[in-house]
N, C-alpha and C. Protein backbone atom coordinates (compact mmCIF):
# COMPACT_ATOMS: atom_id res chain seq x y z
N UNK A 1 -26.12 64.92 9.00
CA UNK A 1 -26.55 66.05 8.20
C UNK A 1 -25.98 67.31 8.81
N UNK A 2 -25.57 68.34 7.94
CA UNK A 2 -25.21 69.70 8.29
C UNK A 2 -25.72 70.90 7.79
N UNK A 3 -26.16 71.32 9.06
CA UNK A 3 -26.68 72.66 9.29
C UNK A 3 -25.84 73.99 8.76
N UNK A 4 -25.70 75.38 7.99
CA UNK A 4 -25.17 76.08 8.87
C UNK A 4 -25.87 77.12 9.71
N UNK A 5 -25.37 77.50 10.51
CA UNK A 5 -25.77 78.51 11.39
C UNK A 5 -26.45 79.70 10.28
N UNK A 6 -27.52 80.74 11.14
CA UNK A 6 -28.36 81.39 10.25
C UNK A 6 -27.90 82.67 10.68
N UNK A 7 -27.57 83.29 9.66
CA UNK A 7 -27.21 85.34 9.87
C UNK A 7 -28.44 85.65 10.23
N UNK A 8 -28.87 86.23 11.81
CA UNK A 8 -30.17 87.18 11.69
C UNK A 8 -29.22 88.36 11.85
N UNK A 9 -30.90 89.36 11.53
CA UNK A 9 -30.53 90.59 11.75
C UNK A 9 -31.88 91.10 12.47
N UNK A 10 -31.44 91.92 13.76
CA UNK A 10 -32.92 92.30 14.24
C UNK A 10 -32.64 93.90 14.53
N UNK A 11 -33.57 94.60 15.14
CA UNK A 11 -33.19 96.12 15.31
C UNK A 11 -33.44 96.49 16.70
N UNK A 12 -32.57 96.01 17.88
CA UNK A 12 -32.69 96.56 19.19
C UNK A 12 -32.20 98.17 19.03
N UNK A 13 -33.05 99.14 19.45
CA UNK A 13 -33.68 100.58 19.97
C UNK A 13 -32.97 101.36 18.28
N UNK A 14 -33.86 100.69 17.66
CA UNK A 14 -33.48 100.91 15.79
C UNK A 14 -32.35 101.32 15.09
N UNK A 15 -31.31 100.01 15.60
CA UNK A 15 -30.37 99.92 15.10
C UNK A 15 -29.58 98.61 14.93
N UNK A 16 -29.66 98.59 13.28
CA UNK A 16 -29.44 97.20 12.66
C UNK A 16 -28.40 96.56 13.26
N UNK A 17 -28.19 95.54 13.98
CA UNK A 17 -27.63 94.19 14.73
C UNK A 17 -27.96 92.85 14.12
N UNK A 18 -26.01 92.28 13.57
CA UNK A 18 -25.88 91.19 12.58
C UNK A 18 -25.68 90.07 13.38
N UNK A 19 -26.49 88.75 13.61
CA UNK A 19 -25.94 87.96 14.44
C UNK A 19 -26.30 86.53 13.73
N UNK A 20 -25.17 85.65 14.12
CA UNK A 20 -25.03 84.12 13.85
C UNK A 20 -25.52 83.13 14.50
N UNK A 21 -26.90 82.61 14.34
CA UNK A 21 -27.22 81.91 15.63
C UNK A 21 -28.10 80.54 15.19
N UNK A 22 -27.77 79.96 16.02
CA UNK A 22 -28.02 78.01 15.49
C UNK A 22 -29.76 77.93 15.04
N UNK A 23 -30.04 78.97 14.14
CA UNK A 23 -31.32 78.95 13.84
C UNK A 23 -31.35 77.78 12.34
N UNK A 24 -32.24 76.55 12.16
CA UNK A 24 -32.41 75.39 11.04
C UNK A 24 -33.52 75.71 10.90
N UNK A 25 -34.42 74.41 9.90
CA UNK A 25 -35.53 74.42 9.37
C UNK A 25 -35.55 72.81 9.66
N UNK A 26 -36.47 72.90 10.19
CA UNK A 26 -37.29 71.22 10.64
C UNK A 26 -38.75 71.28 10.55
N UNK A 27 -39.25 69.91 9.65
CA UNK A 27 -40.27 69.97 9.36
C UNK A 27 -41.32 69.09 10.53
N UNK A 28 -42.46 69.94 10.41
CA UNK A 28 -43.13 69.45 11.30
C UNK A 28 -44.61 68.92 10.53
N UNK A 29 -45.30 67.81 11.09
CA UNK A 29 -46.38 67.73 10.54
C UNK A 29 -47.32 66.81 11.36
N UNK A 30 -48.43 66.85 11.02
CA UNK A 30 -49.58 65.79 11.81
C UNK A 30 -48.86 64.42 11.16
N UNK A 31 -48.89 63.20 12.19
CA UNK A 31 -49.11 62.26 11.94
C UNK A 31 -49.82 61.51 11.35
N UNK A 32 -48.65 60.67 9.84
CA UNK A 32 -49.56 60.06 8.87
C UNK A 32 -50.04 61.26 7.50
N UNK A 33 -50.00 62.58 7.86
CA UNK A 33 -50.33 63.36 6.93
C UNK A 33 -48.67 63.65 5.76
N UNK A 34 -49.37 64.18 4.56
CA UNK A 34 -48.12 64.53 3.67
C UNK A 34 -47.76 66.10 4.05
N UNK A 35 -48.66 66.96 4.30
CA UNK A 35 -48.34 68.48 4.44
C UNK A 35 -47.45 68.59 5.59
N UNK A 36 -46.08 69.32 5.27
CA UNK A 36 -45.35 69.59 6.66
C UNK A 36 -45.35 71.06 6.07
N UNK A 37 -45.01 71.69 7.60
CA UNK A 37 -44.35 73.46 7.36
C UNK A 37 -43.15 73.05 8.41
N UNK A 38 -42.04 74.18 7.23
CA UNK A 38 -41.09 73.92 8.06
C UNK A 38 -40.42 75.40 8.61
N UNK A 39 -40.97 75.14 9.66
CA UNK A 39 -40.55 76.75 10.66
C UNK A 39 -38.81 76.57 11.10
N UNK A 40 -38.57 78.20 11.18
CA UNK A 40 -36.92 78.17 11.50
C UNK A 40 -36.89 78.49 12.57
N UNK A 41 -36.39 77.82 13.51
CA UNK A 41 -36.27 77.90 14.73
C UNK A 41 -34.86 77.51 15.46
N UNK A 42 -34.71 78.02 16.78
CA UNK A 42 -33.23 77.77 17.64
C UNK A 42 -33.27 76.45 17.92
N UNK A 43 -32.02 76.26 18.08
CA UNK A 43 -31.90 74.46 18.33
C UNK A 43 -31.32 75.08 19.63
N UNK A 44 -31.82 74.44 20.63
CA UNK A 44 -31.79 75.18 22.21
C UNK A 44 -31.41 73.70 23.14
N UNK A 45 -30.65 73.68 23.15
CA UNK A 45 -29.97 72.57 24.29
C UNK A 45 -30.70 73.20 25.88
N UNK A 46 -30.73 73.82 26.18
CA UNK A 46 -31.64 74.71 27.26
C UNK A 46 -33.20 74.46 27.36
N UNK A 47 -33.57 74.33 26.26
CA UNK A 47 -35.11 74.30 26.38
C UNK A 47 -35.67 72.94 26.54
N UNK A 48 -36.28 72.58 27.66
CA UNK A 48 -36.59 71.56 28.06
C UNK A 48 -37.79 70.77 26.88
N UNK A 49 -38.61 71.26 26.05
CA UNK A 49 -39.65 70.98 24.94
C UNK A 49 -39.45 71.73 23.77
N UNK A 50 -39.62 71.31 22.71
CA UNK A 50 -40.01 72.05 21.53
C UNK A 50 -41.14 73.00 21.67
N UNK A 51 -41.12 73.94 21.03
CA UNK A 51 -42.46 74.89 21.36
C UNK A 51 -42.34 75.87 20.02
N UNK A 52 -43.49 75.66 19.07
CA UNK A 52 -43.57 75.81 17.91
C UNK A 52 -44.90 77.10 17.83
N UNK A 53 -45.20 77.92 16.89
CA UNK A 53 -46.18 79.10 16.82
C UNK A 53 -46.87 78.30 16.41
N UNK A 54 -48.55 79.20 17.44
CA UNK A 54 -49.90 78.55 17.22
C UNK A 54 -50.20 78.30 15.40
N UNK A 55 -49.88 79.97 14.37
CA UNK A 55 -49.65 79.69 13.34
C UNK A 55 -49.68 78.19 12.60
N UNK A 56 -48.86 77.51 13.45
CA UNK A 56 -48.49 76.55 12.12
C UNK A 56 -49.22 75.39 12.66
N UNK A 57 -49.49 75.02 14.06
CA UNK A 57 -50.67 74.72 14.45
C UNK A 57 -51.89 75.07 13.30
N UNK A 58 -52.19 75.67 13.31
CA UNK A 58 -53.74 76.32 12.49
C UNK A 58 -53.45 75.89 11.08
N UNK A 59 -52.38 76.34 10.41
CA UNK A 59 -51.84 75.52 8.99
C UNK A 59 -52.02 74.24 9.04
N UNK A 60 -51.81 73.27 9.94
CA UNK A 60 -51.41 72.29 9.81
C UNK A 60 -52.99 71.44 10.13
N UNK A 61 -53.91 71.76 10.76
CA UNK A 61 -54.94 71.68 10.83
C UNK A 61 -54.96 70.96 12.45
N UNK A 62 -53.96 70.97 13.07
CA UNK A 62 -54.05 70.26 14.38
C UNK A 62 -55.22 70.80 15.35
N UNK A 63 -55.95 70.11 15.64
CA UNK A 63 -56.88 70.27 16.87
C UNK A 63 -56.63 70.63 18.58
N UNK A 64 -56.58 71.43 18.82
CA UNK A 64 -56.39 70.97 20.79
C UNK A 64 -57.00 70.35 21.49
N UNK A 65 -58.27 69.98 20.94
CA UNK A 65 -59.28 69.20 21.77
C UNK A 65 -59.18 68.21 23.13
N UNK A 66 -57.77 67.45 22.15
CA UNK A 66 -57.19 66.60 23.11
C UNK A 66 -55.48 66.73 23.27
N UNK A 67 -55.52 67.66 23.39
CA UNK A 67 -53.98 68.66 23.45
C UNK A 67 -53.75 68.50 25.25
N UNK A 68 -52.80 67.99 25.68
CA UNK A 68 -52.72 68.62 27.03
C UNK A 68 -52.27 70.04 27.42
N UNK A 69 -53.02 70.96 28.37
CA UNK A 69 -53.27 72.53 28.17
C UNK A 69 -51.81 72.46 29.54
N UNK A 70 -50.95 73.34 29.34
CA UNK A 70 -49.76 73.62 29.86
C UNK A 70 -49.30 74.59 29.93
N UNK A 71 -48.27 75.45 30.92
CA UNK A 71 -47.47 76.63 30.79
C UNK A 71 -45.93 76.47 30.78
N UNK A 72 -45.46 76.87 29.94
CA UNK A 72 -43.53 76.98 30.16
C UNK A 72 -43.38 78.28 30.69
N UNK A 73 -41.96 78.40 31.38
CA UNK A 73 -41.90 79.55 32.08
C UNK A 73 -41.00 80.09 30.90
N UNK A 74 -40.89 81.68 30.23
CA UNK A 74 -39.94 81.83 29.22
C UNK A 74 -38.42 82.34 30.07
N UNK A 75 -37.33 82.73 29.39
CA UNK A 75 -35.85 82.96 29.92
C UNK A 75 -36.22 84.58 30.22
N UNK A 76 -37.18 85.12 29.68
CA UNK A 76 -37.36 86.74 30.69
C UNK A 76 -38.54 86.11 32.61
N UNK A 77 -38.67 84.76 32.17
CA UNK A 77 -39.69 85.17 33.80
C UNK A 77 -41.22 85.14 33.66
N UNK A 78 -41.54 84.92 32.40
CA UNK A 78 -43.15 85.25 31.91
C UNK A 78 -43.48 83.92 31.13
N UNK A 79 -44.50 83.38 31.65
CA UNK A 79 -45.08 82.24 31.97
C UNK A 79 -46.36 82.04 30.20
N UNK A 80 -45.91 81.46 29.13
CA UNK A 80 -46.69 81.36 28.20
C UNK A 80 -47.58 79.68 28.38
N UNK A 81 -48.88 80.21 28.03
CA UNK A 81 -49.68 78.86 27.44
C UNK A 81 -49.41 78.20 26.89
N UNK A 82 -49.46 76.74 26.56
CA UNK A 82 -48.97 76.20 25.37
C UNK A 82 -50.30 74.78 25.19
N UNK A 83 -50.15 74.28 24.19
CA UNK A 83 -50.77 72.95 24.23
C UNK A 83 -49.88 71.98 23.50
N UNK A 84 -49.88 70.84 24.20
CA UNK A 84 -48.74 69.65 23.68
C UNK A 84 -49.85 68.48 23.00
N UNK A 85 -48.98 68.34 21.67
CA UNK A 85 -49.45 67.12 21.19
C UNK A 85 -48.47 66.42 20.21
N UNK A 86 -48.90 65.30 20.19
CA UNK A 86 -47.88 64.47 19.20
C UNK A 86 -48.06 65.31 17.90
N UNK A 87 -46.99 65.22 17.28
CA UNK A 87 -46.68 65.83 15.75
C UNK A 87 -45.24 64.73 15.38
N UNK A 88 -44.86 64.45 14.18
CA UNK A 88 -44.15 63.79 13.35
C UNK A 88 -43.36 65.31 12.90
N UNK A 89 -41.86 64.83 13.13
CA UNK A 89 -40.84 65.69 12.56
C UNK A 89 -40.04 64.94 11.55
N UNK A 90 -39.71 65.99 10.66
CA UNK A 90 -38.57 65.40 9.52
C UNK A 90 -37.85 66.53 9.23
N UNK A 91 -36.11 66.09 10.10
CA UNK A 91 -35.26 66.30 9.35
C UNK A 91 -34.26 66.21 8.14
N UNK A 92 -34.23 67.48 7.13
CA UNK A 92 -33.20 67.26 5.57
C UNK A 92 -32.86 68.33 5.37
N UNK A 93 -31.08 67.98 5.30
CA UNK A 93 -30.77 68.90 4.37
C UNK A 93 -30.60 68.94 2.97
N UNK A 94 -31.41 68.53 2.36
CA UNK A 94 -31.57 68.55 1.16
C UNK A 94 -30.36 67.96 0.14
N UNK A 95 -29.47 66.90 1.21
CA UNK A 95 -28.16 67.13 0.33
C UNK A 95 -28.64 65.38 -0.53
N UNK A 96 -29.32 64.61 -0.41
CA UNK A 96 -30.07 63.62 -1.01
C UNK A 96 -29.82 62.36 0.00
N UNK A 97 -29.58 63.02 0.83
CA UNK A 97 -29.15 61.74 2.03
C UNK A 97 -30.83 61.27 2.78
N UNK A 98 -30.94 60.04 3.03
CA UNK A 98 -32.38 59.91 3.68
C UNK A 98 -32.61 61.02 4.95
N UNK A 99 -33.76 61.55 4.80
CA UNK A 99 -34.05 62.89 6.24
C UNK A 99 -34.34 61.78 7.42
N UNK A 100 -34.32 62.23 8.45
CA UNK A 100 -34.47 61.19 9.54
C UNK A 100 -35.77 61.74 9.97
N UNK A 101 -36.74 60.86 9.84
CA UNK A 101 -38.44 61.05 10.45
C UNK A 101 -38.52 60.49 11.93
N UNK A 102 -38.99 61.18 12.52
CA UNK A 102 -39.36 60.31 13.91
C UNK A 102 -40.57 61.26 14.31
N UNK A 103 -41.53 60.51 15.79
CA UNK A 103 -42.53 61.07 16.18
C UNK A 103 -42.11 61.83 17.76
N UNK A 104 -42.27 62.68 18.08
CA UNK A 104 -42.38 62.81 19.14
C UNK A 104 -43.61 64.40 19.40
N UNK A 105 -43.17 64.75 20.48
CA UNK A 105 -44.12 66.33 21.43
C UNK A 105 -43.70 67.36 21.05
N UNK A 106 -44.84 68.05 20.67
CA UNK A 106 -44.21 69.85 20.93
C UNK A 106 -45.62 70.65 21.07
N UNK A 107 -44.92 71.68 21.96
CA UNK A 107 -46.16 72.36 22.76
C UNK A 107 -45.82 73.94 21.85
N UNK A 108 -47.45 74.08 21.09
CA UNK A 108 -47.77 74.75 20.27
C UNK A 108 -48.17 75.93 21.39
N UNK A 109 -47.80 77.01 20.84
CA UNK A 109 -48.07 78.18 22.18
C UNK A 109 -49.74 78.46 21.67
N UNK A 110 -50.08 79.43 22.84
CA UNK A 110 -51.73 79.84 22.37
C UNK A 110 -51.96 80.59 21.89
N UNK A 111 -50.68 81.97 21.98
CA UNK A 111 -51.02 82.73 20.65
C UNK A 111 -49.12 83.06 19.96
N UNK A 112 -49.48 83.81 18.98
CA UNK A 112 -48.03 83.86 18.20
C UNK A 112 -47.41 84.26 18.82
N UNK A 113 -45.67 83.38 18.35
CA UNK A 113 -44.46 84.24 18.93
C UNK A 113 -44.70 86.20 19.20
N UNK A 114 -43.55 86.31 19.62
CA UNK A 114 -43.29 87.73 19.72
C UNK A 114 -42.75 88.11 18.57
N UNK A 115 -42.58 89.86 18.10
CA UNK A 115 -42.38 89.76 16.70
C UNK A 115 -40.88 90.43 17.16
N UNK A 116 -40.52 90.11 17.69
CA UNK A 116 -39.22 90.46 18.04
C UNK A 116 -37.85 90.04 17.15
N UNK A 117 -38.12 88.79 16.93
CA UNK A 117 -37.39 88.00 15.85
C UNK A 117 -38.91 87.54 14.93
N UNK A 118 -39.59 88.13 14.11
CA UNK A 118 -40.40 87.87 13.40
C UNK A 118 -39.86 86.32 12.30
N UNK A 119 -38.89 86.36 12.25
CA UNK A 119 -38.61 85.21 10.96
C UNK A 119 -38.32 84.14 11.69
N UNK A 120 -38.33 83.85 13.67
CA UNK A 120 -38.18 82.72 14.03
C UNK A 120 -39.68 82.18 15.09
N UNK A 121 -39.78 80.56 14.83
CA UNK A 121 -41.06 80.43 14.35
C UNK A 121 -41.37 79.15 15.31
N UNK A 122 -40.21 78.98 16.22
CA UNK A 122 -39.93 77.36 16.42
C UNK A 122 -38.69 77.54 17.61
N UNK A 123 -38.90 76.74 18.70
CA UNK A 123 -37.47 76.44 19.33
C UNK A 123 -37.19 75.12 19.61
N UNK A 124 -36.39 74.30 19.09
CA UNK A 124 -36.33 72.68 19.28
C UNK A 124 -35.26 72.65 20.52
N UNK A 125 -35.97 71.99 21.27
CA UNK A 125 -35.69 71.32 22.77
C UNK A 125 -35.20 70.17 23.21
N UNK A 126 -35.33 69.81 24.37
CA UNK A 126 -34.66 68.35 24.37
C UNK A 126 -35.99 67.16 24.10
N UNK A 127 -37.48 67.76 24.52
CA UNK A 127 -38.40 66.48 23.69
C UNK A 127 -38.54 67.14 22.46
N UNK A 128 -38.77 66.50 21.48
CA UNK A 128 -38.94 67.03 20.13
C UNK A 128 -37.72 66.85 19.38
N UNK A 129 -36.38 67.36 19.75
CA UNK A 129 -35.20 67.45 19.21
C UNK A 129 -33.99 65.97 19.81
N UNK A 130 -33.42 66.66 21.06
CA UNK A 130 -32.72 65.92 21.47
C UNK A 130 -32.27 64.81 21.69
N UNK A 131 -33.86 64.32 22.33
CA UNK A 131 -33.87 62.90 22.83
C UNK A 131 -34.13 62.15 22.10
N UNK A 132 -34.18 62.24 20.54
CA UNK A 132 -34.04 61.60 19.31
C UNK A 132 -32.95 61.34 18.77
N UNK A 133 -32.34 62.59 18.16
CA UNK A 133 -31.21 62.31 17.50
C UNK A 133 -30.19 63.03 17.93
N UNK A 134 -28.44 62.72 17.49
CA UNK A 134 -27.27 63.68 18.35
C UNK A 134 -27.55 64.93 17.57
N UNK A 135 -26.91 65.95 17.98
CA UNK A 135 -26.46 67.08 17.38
C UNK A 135 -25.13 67.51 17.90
N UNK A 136 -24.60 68.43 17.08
CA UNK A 136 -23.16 68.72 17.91
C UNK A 136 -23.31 70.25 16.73
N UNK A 137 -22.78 70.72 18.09
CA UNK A 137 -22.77 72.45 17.40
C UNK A 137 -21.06 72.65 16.76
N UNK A 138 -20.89 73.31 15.76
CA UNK A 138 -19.61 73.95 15.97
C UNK A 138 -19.64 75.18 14.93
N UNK A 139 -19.36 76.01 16.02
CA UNK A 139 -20.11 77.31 15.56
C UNK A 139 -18.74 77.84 14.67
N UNK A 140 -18.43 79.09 14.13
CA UNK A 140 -19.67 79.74 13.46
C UNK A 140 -20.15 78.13 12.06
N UNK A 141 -19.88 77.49 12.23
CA UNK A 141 -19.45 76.55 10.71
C UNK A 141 -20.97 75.51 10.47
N UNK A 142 -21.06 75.08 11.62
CA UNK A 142 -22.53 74.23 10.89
C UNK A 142 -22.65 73.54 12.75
N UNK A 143 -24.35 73.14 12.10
CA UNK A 143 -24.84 71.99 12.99
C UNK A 143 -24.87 70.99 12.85
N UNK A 144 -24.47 69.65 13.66
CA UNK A 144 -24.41 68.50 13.17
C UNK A 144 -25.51 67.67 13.45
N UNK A 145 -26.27 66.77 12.65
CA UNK A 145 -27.53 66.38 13.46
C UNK A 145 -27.50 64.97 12.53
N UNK A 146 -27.50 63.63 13.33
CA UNK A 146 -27.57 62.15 13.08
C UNK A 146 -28.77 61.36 13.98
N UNK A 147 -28.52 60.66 13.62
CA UNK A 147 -29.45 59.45 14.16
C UNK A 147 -29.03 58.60 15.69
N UNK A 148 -29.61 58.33 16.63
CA UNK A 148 -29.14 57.92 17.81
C UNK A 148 -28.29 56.61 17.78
């Protein structure tokens, strides 16, 4: 399946900045349930876990009860909460090809992203993303994402 890369635009010291960056849409959902949300997030070869906004946690009706309670350190140095639990992902690009479902982890933070990039919602990592299926970047043109 192919991705392409997503035009953001954000406003560092308020002034509009156009950028191309491996941001997709992967659906996430409780296990066994039909409701997914599908947040746009970086496909991050760097990031050791998926780590998705509490948001869609709360949409999705997931519990922490039995969440294991955790911290990731972020790429500025500042140490966020998170809670990890199984969730079911499905990737499609809609082109009518079967989406590839599999189960794995992602650690839901404790409170919302930063609104820094307000429209990104999600960063897929190497559990959650990687260690499932290949991907192969080739920028600016698309993401490539198959089955292991």
């Amino acid at each position: 399946m192919d991705f392409p890369y997503t035009t953001v635009v954000d406003w560092p010291k308020h002034k509009a900045r156009t950028r191309i960056l491996p941001w997709i849409n992967i659906g996430i959902r409780k296990p066994n349930s039909k409701t997914t949300i599908w947040p746009l997030g970086l496909v991050d070869s760097g990031a050791d876990i998926t780590i998705a906004d509490k948001e869609i946690a709360d949409e999705l009706g997931i519990s922490f009860k039995k969440a294991i309670k955790d911290s990731v350190r972020e790429f500025g140095g500042g140490i966020v909460t998170v809670y990890v639990v199984e969730v079911e992902y499905e990737i499609n690009d809609n082109s009518g090809k079967t989406p590839i479902i599999y189960r794995d982890l992602v650690a839901f933070t404790q409170t919302s992203f930063p609104q820094s990039h307000p429209q990104q919602t999600a960063i897929f990592g190497t559990i959650g993303l990687f260690r499932k299926v290949k991907v192969a970047f080739d920028f600016p043109n698309n993401i490539h994402i198959e089955n292991k």
